[in-house]
Protein backbone atom coordinates (compact mmCIF):
# COMPACT_ATOMS: atom_id res chain seq x y z
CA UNK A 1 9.47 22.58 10.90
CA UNK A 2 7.47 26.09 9.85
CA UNK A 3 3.85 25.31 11.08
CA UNK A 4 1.46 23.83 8.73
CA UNK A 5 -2.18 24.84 8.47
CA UNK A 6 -4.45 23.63 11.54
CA UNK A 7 -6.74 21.15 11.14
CA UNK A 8 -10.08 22.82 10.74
CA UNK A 9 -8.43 25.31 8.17
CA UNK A 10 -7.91 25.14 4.68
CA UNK A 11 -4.78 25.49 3.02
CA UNK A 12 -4.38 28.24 0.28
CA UNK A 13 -2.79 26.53 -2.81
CA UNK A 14 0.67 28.38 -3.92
CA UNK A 15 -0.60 26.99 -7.66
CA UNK A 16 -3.60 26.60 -9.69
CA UNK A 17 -4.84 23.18 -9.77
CA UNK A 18 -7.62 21.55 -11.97
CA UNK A 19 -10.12 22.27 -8.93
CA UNK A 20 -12.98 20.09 -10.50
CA UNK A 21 -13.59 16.98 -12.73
CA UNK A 22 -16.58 14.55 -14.39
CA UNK A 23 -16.65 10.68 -12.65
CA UNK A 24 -19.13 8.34 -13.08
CA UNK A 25 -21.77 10.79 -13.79
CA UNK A 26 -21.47 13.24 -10.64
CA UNK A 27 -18.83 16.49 -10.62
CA UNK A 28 -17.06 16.61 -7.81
CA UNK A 29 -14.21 19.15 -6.32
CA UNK A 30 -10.58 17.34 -7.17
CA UNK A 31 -8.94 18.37 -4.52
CA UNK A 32 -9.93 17.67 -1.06
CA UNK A 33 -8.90 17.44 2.60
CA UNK A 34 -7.29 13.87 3.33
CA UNK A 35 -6.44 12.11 6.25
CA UNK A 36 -4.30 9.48 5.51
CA UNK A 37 -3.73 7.24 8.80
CA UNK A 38 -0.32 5.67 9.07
CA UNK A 39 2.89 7.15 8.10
CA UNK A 40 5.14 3.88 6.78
CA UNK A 41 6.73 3.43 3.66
CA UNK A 42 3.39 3.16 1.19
CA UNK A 43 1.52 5.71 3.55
CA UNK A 44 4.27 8.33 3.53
CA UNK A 45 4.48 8.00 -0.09
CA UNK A 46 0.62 8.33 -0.32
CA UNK A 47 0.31 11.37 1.18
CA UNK A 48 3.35 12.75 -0.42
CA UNK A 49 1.91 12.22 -3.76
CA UNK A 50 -1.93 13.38 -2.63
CA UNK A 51 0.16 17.17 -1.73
CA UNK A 52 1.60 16.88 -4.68
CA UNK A 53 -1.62 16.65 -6.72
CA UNK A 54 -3.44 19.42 -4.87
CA UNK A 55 -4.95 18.07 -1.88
CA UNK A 56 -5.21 19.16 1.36
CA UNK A 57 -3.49 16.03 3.48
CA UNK A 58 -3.55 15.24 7.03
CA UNK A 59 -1.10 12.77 8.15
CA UNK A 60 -0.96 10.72 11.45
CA UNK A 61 1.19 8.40 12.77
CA UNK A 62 1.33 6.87 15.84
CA UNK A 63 4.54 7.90 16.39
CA UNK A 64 4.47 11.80 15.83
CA UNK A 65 8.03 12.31 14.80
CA UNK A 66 7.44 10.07 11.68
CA UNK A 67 4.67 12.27 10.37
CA UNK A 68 6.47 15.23 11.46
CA UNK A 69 9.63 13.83 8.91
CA UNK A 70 7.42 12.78 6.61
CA UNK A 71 5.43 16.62 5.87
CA UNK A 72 8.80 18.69 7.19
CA UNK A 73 9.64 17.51 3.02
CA UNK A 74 5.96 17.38 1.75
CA UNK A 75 4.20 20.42 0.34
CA UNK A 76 0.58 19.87 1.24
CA UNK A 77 1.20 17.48 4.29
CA UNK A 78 0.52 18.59 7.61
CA UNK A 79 1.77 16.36 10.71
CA UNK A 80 -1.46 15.93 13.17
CA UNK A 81 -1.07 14.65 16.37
CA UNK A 82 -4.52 13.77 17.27
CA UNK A 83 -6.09 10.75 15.36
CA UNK A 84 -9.29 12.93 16.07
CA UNK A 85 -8.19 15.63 14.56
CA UNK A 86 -7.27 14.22 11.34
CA UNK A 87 -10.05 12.47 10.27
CA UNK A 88 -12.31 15.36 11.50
CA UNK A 89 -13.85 17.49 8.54
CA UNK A 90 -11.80 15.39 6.17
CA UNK A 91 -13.80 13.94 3.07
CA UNK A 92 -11.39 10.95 2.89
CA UNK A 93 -9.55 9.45 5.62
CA UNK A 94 -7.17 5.95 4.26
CA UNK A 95 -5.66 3.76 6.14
CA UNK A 96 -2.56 2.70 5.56
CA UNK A 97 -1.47 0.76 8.47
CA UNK A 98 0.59 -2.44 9.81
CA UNK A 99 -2.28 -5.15 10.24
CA UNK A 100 -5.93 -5.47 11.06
CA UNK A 101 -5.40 -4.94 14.95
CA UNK A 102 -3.67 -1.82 14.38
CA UNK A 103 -6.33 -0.57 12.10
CA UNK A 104 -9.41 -1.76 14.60
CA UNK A 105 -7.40 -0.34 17.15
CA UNK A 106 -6.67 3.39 15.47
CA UNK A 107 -10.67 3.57 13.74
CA UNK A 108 -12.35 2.49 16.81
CA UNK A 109 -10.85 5.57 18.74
CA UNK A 110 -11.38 7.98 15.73
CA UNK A 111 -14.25 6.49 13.38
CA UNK A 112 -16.71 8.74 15.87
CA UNK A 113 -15.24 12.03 14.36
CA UNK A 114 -15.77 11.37 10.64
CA UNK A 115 -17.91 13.37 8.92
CA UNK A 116 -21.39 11.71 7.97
CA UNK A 117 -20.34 12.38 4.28
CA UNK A 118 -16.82 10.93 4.78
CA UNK A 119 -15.39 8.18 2.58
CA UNK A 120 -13.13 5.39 4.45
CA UNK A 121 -10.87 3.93 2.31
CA UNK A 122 -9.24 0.98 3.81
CA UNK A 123 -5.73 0.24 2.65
CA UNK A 124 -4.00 -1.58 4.62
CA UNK A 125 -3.43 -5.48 4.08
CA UNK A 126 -5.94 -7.12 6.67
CA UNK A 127 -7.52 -10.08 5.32
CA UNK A 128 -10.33 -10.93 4.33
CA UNK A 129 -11.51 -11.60 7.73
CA UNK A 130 -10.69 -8.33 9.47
CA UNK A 131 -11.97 -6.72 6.26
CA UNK A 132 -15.46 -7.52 7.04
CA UNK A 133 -15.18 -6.91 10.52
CA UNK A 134 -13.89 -3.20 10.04
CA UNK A 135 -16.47 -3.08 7.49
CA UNK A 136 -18.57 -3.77 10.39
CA UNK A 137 -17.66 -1.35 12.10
CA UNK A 138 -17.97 0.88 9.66
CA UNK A 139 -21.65 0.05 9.37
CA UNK A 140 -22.51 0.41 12.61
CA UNK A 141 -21.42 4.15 12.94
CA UNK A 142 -22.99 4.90 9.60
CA UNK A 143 -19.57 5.14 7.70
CA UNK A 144 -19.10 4.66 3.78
CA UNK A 145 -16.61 2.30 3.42
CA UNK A 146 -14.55 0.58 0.49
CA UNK A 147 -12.47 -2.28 0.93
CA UNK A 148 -9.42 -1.36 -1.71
CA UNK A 149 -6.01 -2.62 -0.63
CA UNK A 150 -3.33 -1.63 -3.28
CA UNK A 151 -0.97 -3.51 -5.52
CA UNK A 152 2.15 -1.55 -5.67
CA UNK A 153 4.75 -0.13 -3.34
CA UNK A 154 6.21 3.52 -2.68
CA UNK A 155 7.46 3.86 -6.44
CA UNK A 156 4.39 3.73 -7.72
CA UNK A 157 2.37 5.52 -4.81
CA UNK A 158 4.73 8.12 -5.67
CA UNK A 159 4.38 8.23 -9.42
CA UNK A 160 0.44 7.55 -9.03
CA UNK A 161 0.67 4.67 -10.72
CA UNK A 162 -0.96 2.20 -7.88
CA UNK A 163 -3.25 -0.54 -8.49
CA UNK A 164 -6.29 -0.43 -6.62
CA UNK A 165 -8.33 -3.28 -5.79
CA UNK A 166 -11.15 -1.76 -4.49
CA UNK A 167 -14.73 -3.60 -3.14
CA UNK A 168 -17.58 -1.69 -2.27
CA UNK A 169 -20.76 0.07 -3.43
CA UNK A 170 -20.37 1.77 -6.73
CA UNK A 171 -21.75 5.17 -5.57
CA UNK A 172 -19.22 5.12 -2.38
CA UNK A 173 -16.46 4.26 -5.13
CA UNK A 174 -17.83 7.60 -7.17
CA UNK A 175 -17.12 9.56 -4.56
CA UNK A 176 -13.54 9.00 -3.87
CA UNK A 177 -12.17 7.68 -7.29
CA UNK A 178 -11.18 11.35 -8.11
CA UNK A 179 -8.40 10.57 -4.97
CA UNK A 180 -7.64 7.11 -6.32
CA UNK A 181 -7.16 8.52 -10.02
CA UNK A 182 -4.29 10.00 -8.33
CA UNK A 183 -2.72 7.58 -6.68
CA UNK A 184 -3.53 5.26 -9.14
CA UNK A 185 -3.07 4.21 -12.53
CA UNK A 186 -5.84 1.48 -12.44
CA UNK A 187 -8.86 1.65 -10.13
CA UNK A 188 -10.51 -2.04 -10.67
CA UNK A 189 -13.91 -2.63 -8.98
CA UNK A 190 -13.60 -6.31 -7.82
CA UNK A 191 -16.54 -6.59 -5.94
CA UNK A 192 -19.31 -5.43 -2.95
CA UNK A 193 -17.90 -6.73 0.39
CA UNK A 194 -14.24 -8.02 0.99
CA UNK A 195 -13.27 -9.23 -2.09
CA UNK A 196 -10.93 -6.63 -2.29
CA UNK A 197 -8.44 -7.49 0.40
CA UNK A 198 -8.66 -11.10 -0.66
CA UNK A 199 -7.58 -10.47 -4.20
CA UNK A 200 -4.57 -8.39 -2.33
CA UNK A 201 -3.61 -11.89 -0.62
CA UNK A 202 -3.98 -13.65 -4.05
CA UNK A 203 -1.52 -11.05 -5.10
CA UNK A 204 1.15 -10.67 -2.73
CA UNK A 205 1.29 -14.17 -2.51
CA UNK A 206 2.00 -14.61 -6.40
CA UNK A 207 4.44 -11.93 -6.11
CA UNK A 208 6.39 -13.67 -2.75
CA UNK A 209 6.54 -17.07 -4.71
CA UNK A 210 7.54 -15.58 -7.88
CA UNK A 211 10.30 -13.68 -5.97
CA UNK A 212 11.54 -16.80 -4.86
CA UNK A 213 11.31 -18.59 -7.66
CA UNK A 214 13.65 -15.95 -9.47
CA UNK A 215 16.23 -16.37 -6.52
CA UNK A 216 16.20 -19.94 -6.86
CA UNK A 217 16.46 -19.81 -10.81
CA UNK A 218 19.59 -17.49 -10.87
CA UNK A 219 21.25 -19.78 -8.41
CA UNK A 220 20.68 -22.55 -11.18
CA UNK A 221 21.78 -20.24 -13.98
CA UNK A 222 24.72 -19.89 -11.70
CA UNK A 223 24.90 -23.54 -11.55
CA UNK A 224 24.69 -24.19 -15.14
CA UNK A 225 27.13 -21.03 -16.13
CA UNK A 226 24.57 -18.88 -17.56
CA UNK A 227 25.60 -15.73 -17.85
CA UNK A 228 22.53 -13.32 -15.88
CA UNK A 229 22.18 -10.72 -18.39
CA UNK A 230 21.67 -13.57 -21.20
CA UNK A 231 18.60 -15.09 -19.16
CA UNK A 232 17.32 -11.34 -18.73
CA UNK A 233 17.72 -10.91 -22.61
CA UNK A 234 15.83 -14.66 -23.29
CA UNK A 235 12.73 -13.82 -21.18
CA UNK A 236 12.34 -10.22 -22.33
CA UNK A 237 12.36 -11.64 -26.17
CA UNK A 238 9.28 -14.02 -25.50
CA UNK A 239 5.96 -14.10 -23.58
CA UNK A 240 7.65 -14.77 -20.41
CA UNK A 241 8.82 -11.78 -19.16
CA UNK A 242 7.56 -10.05 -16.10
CA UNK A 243 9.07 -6.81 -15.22
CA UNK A 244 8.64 -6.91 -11.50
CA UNK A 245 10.89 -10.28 -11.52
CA UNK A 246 13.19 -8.93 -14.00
CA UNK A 247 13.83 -6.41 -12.35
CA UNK A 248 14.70 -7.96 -9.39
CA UNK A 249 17.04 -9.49 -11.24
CA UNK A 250 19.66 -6.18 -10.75
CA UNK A 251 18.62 -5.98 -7.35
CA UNK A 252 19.88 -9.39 -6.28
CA UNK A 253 23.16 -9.46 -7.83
CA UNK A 254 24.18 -5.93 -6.67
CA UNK A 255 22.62 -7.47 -2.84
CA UNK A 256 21.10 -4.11 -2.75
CA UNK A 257 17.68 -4.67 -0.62
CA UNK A 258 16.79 -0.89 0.19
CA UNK A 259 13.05 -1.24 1.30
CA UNK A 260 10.29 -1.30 -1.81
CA UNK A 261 8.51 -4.13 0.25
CA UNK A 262 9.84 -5.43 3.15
CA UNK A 263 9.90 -9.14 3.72
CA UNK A 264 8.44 -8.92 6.93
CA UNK A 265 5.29 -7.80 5.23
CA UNK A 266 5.72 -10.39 2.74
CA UNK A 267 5.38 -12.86 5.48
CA UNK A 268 2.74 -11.27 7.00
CA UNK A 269 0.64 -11.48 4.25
CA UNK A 270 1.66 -15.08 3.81
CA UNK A 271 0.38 -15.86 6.84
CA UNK A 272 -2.89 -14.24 6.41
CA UNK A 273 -3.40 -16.40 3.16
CA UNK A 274 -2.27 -19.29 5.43
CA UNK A 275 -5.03 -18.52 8.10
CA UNK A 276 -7.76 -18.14 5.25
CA UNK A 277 -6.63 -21.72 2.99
CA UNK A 278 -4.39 -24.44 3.58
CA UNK A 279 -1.32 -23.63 2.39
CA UNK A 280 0.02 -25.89 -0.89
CA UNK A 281 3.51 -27.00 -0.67
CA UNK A 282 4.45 -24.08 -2.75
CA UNK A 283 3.20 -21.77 -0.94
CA UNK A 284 4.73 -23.48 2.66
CA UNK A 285 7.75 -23.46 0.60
CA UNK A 286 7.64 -19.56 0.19
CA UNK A 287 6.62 -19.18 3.59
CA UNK A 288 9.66 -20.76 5.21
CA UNK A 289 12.02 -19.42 3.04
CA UNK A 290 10.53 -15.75 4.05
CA UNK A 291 10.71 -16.93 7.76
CA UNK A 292 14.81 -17.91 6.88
CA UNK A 293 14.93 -14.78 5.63
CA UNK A 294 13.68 -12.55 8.57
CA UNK A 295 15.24 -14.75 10.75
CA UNK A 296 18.73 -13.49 8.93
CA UNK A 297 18.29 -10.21 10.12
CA UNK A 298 16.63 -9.00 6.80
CA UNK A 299 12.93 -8.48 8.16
CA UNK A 300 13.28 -4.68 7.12
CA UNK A 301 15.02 -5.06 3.68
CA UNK A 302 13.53 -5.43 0.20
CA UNK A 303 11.07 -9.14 -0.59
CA UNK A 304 14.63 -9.24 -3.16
CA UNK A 305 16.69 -10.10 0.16
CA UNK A 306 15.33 -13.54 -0.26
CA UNK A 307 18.57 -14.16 -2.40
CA UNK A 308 20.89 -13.97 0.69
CA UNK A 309 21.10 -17.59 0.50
CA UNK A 310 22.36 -17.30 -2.98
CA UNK A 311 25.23 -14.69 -1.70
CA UNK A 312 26.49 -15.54 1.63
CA UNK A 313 28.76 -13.85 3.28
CA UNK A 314 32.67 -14.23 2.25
């Protein structure tokens, strides 16, 4: 890989970019240095997007090589291999990482190097509970932080059409919507503390059950001798059509589970709604059927993999 810019310099763009626009009152430079923490699936394809739209992006992962893959096919993404160095002189740093501990872990080490007028945007799924404890943190070394999870997976993050469900102080929010414009097709300002990551929960965990529900119905259309494509046709033609389901639909009949969202996560999340509220039987229903699922060797593949039990093996 050609070297990338170091961290303390600036990048000179090889196109002209809109270098300014009006939010909320206050002009602010578009682009801007980034460090986006964690180079997974929805991280790579967050920074991947933020190069694309003009920024300057620093990307670490704690494995180097991942980064390394990641901006070797990235213009505007440099691999850093210092947490330090990333955030330092960045305007923005996001997290994008596995769980709360990895996040407490990674900020604790590097939250000392932001810049006093740094935004954290934390956007990994934690939890309420770890939400307000990194927001803790983030108090006690004088940080500006916003709580604002995402609803969407690498498509979207690379199409900039994320949802963001962001909680926080409205000023803090000013300053780093022009980033979130482009990730994100909808920047919703749910609330002041955590509320943020415990909409995300809401969320995931409507999109887990309706993901099995769909498995579960096509094995009854199966049942019954309904043809797929005739179901698909019904629910498109009335109010009850919903296009992540539908088109999930394709995905399970071809068994093609190349990672959007991986059911491991799915679970993960699961069990952070379990560990906030008792789970109903619906929702324990989800959860074991997620646990079946990564227990078939499918932990990795697409929430869609759920259907294995549909399709087992000939």
């Amino acid at each position: 890989m050609a070297d990338g810019p170091s961290p303390g310099r600036t990048r000179v763009a090889d196109r002209t970019w809109p270098w300014g626009k009006q939010t909320r009152g206050l002009f602010m430079s578009h682009a801007s240095t980034v460090a986006v923490l964690g180079a997974g699936a929805l991280g790579a394809a967050m920074a991947m997007r933020l190069g694309d739209t003009g920024h300057e992006v620093r990307l670490w992962n704690r494995a180097e090589e991942r980064a390394r893959s990641v901006a070797e096919h990235a213009g505007g993404v440099t691999a850093v291999r210092a947490v330090g160095d990333a955030v330092s002189g960045a305007s923005v740093v996001v997290t994008v990482l596995r769980d709360g501990d990895a996040v407490t872990q990674v900020m604790s080490d590097a939250i000392g190097r932001l810049d006093d007028d740094a935004v954290w945007v934390q956007a990994s799924t934690v939890g309420p509970r770890y939400a307000g404890a990194l927001a803790g943190l983030a108090r006690g070394h004088g940080v500006a932080y916003l709580d604002a999870p995402v609803s969407g997976s690498t498509a979207p993050a690379r199409q900039g059409k994320l949802v963001w469900l962001v909680a926080g102080a409205e000023d803090v929010l000013a300053r780093a919507r022009p980033l979130l414009d482009d990730l994100g097709s909808s920047v919703l300002h749910v609330g002041t503390e955590v509320e943020g990551s415990a909409v995300k929960l809401v969320v995931n965990a409507w999109m887990a059950a309706s993901t099995v529900a769909m498995s579960d119905v096509l094995a009854l259309c199966d049942a019954l001798g309904v043809d797929h494509a005739t179901f698909v046709r019904v629910l498109e033609a009335g109010p009850l059509a919903m296009p992540y389901e539908l088109q999930k639909v394709g995905v399970m009949d071809d068994a093609s589970y190349a990672p959007g969202f991986a059911v491991q996560l799915a679970l993960k999340d699961i069990e952070l709604a379990a560990a906030a509220a008792t789970p109903s039987p619906l929702l324990q229903a989800v959860r074991d059927r997620l646990e079946a699922t990564v227990a078939a060797g499918h932990d990795n593949d697409d929430l869609a993999a759920v259907d294995y039990l549909r399709r087992p093996p000939s």
